[in-house]
N, C-alpha and C. Protein backbone atom coordinates (compact mmCIF):
# COMPACT_ATOMS: atom_id res chain seq x y z
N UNK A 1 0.85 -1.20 0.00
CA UNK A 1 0.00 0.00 0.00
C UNK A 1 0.88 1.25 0.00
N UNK A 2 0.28 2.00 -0.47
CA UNK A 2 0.96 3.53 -0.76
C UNK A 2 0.09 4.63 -0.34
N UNK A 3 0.99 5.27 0.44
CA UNK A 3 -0.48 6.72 1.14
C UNK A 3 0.45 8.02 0.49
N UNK A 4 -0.23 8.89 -0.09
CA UNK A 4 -0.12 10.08 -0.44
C UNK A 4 -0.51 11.23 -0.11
N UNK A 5 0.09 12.05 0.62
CA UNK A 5 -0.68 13.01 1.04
C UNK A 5 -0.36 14.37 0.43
N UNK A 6 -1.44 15.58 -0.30
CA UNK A 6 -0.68 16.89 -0.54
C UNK A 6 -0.89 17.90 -0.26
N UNK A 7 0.10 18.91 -0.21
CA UNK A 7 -0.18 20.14 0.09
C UNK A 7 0.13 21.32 -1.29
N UNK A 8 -0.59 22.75 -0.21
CA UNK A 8 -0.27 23.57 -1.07
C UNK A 8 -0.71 24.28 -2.39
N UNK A 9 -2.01 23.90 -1.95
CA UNK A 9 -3.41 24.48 -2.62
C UNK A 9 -3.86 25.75 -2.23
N UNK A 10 -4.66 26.41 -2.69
CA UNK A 10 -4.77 27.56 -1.61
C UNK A 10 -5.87 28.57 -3.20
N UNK A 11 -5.79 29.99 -2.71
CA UNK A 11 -6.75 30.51 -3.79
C UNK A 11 -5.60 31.70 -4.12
N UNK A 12 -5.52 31.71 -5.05
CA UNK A 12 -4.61 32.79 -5.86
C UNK A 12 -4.75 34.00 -7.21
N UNK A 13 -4.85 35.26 -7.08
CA UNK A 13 -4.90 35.90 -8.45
C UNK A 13 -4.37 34.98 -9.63
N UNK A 14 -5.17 35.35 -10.76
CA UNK A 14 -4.60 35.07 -12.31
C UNK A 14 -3.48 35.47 -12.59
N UNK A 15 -2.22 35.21 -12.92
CA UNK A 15 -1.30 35.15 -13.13
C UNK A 15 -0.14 35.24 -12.03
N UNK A 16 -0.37 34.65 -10.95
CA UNK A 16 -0.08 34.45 -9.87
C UNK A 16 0.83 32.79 -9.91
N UNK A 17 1.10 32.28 -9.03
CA UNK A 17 2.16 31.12 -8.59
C UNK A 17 1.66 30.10 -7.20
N UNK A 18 1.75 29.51 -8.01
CA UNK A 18 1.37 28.22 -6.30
C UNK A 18 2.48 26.58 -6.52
N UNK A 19 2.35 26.15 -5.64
CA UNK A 19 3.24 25.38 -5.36
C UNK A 19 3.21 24.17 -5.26
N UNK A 20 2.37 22.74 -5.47
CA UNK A 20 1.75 21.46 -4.70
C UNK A 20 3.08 20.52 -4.52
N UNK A 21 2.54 20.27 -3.32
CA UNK A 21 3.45 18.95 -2.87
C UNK A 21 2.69 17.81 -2.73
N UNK A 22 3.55 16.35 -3.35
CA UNK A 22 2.87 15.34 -2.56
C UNK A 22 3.85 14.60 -2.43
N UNK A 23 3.48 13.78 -0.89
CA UNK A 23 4.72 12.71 -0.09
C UNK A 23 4.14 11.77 0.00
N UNK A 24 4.68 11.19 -0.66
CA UNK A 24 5.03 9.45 -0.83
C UNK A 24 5.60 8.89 0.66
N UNK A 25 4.01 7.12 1.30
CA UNK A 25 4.61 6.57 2.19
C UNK A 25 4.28 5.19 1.95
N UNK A 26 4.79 4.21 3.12
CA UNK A 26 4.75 2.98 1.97
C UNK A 26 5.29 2.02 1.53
N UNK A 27 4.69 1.35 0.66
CA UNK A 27 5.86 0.46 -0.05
C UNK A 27 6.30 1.37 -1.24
N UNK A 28 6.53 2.64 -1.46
CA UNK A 28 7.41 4.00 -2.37
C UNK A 28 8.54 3.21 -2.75
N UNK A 29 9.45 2.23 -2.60
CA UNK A 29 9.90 0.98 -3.59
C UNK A 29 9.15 0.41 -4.72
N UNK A 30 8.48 0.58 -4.84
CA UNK A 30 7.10 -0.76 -5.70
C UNK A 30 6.73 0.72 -6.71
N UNK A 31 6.85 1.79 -6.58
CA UNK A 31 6.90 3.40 -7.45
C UNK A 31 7.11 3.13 -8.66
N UNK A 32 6.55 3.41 -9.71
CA UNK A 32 6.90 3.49 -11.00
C UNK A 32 6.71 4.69 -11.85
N UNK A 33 6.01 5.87 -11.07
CA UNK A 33 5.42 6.88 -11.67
C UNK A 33 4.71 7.63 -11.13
N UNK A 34 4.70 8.71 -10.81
CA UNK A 34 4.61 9.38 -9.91
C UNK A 34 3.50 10.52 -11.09
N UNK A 35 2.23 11.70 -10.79
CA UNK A 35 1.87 12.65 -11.79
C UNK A 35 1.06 13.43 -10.45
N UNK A 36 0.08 14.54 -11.54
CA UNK A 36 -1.04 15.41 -11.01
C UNK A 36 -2.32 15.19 -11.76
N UNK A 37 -3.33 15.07 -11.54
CA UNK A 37 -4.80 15.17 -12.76
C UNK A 37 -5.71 16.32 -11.47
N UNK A 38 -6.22 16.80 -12.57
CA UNK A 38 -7.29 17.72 -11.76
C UNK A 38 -8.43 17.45 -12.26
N UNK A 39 -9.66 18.09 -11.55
CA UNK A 39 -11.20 17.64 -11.86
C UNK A 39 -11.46 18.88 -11.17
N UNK A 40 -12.32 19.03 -12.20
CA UNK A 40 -13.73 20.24 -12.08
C UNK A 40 -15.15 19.86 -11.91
N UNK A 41 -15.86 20.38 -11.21
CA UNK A 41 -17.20 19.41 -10.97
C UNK A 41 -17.61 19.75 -12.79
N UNK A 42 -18.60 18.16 -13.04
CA UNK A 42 -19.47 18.07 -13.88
C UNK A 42 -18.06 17.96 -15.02
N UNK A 43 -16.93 17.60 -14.61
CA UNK A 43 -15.70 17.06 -16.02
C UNK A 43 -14.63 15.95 -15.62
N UNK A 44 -14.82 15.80 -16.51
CA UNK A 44 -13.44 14.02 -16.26
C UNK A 44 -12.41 14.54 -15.60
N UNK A 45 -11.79 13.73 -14.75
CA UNK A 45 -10.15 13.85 -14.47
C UNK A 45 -9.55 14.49 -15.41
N UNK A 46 -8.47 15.45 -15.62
CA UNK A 46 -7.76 15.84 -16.66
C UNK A 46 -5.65 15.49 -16.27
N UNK A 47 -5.51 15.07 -17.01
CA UNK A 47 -4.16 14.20 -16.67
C UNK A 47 -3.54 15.93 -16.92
N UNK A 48 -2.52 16.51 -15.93
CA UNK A 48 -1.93 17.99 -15.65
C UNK A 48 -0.33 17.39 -16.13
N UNK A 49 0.55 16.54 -15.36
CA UNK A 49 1.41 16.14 -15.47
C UNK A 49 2.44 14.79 -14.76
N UNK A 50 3.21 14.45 -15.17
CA UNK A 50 3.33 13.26 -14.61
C UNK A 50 5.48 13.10 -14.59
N UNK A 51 5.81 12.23 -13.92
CA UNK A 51 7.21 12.01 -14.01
C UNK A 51 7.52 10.88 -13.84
N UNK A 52 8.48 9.97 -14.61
CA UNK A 52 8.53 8.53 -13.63
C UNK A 52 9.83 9.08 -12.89
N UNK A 53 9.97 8.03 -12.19
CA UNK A 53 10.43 7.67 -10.55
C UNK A 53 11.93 6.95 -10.99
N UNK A 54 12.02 6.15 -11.81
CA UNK A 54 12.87 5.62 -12.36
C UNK A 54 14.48 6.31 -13.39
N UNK A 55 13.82 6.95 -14.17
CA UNK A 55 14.51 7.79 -15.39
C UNK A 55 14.28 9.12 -15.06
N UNK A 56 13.36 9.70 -14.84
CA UNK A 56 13.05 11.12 -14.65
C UNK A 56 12.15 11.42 -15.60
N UNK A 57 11.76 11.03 -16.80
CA UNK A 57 11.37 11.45 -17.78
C UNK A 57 9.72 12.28 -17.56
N UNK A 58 9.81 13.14 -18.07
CA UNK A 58 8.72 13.84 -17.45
C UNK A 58 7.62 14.32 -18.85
N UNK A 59 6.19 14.37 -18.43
CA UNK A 59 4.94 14.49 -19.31
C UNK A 59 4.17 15.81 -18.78
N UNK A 60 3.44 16.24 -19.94
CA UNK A 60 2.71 17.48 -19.57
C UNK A 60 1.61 17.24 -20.46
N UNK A 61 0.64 18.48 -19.83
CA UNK A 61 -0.88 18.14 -20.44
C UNK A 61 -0.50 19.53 -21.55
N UNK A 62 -0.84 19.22 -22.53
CA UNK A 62 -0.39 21.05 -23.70
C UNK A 62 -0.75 22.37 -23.13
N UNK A 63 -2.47 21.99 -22.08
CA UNK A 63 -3.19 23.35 -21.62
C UNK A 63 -1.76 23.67 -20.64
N UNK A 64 -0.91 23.26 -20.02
CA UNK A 64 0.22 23.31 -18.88
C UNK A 64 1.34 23.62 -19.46
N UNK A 65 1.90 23.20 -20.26
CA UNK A 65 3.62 23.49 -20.72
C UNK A 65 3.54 24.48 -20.87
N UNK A 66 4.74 25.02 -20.31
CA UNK A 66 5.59 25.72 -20.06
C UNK A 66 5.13 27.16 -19.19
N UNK A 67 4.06 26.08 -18.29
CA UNK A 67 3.92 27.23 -16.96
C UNK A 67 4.12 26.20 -16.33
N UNK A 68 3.47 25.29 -16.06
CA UNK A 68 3.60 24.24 -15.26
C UNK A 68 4.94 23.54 -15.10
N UNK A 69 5.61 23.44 -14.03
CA UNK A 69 6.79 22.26 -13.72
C UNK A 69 6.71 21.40 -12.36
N UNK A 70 7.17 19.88 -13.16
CA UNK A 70 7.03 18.75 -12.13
C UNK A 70 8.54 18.41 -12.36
N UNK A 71 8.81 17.92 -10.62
CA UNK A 71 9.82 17.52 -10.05
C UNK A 71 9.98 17.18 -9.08
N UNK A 72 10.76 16.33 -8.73
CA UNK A 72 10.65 15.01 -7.85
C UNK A 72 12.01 15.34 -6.35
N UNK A 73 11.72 14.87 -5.42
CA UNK A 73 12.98 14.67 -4.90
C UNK A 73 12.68 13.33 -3.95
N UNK A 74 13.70 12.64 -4.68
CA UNK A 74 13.72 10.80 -4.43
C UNK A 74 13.68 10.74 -3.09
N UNK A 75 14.95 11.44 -2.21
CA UNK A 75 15.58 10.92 -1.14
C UNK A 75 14.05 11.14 -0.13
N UNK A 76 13.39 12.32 -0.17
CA UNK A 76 11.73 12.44 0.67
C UNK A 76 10.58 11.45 0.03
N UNK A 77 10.72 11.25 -1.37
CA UNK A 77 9.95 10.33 -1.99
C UNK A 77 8.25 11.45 -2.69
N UNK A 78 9.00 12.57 -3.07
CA UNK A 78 8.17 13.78 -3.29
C UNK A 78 8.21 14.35 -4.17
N UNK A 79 6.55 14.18 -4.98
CA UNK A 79 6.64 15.31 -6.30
C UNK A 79 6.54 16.80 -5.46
N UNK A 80 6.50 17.50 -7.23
CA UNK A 80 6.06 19.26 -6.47
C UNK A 80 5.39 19.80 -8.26
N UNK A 81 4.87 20.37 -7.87
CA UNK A 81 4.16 20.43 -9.44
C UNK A 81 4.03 22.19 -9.30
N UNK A 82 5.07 22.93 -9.53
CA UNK A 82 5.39 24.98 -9.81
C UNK A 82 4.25 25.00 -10.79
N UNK A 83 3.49 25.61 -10.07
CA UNK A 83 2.43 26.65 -10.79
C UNK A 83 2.00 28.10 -11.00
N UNK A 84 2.64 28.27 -12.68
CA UNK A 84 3.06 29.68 -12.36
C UNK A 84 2.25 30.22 -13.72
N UNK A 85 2.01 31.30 -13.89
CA UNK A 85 0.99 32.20 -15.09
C UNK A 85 -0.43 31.20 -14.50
N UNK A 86 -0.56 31.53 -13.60
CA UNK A 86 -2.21 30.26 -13.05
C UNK A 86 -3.21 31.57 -14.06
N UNK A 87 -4.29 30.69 -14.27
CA UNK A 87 -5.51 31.03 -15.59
C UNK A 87 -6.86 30.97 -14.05
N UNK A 88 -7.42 31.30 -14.48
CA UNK A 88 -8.79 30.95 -13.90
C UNK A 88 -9.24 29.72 -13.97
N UNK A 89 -8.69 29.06 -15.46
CA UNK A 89 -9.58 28.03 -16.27
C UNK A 89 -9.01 26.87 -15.38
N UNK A 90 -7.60 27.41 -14.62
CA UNK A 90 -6.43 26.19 -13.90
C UNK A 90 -7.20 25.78 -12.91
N UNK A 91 -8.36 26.10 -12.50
CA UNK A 91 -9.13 26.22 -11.24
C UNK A 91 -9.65 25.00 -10.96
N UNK A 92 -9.21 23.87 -9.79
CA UNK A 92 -9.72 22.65 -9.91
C UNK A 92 -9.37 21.87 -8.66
N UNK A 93 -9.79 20.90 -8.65
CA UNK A 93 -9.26 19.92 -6.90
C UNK A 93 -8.04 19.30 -8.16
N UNK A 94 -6.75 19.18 -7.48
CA UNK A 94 -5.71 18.84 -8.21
C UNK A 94 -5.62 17.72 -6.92
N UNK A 95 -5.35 16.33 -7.86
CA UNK A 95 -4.40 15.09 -6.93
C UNK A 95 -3.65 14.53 -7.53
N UNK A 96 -2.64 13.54 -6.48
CA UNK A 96 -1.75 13.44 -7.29
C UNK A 96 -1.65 11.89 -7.21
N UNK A 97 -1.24 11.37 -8.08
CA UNK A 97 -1.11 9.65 -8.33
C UNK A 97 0.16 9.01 -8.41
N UNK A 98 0.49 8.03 -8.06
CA UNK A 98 1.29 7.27 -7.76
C UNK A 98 0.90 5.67 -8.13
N UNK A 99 1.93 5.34 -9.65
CA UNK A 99 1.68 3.68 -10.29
C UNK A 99 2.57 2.99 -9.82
N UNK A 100 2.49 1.82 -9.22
CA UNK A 100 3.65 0.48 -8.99
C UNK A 100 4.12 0.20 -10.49
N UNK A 101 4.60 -0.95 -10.23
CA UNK A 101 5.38 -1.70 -11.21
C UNK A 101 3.93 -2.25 -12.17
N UNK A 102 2.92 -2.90 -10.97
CA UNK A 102 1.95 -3.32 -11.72
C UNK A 102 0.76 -2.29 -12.01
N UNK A 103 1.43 -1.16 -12.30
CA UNK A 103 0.10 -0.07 -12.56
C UNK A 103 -0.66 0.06 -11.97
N UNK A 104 -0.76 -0.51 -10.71
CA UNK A 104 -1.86 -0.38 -9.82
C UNK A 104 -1.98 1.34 -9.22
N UNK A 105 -2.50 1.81 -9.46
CA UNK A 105 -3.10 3.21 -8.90
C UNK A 105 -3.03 3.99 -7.35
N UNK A 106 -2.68 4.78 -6.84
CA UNK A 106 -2.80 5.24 -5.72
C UNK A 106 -2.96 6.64 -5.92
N UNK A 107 -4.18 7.48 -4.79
CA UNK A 107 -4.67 8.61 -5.48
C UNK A 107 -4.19 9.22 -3.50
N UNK A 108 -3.90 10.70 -4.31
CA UNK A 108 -3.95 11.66 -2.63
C UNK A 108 -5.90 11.98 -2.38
N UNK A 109 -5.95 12.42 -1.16
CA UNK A 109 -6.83 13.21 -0.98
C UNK A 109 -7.51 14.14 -2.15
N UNK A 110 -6.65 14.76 -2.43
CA UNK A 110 -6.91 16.27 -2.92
C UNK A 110 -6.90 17.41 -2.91
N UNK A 111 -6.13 18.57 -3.33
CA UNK A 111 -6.15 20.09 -2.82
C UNK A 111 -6.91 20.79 -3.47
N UNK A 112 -7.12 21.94 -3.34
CA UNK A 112 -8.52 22.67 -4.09
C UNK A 112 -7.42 23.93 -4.73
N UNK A 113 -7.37 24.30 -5.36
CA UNK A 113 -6.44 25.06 -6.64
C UNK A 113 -7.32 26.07 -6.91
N UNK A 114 -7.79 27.35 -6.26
CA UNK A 114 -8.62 28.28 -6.88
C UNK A 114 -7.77 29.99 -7.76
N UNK A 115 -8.03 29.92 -8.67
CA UNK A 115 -7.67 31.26 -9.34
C UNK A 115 -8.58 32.34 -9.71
N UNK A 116 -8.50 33.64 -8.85
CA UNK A 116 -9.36 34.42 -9.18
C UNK A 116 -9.24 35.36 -10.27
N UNK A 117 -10.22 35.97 -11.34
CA UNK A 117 -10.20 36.45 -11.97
C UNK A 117 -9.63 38.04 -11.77
């Protein structure tokens, strides 16, 4: 089992900066991939960004590049997902996921990500 917990949500002006953390506990050995997806009521999950755990190699959603940055630090077992030029539209419960080897899924809580106009 894998518990995730994050921080660092909060409500922020449009073109403003926020910060999310999430810490990895666990069997965080068994890690294969580490990301963020957000949801808006009444819309699907939207995959934000992701990194594996392994290589580093890192993914972005197009609405995100190149405001958005994900990065990891192994030795805490912790993404951080820099959120910076935030939109209104960025406005969402952001969580963050964590795949084993066997893709099996692990989801945080959730932070609430608000941007005011």
């Amino acid at each position: 089992q894998v518990e995730l917990v994050e921080s660092g949500g909060g409500l922020v002006q449009a073109g403003g900066s926020l910060r999310l953390s999430c810490a990895a506990s666990g069997r965080t050995l068994s890690l294969h991939a580490m990301g963020w997806f957000r949801q808006t009521p009444g819309k699907e999950r939207e995959f934000v960004a992701g990194i594996s755990v392994s290589d580093g190699n890192i993914y972005y959603a197009n609405s995100v590049k190149g405001r958005f940055t994900i990065s990891r630090d192994n030795a805490k077992i912790t993404i951080y997902l820099q959120m910076n030029s935030l939109k209104p539209e960025d406005t969402a419960v952001y969580s963050c996921i964590a795949r084993d080897a066997q893709l099996r899924a692990y989801w945080g809580q959730g932070t609430q990500v608000t941007v005011s106009s």
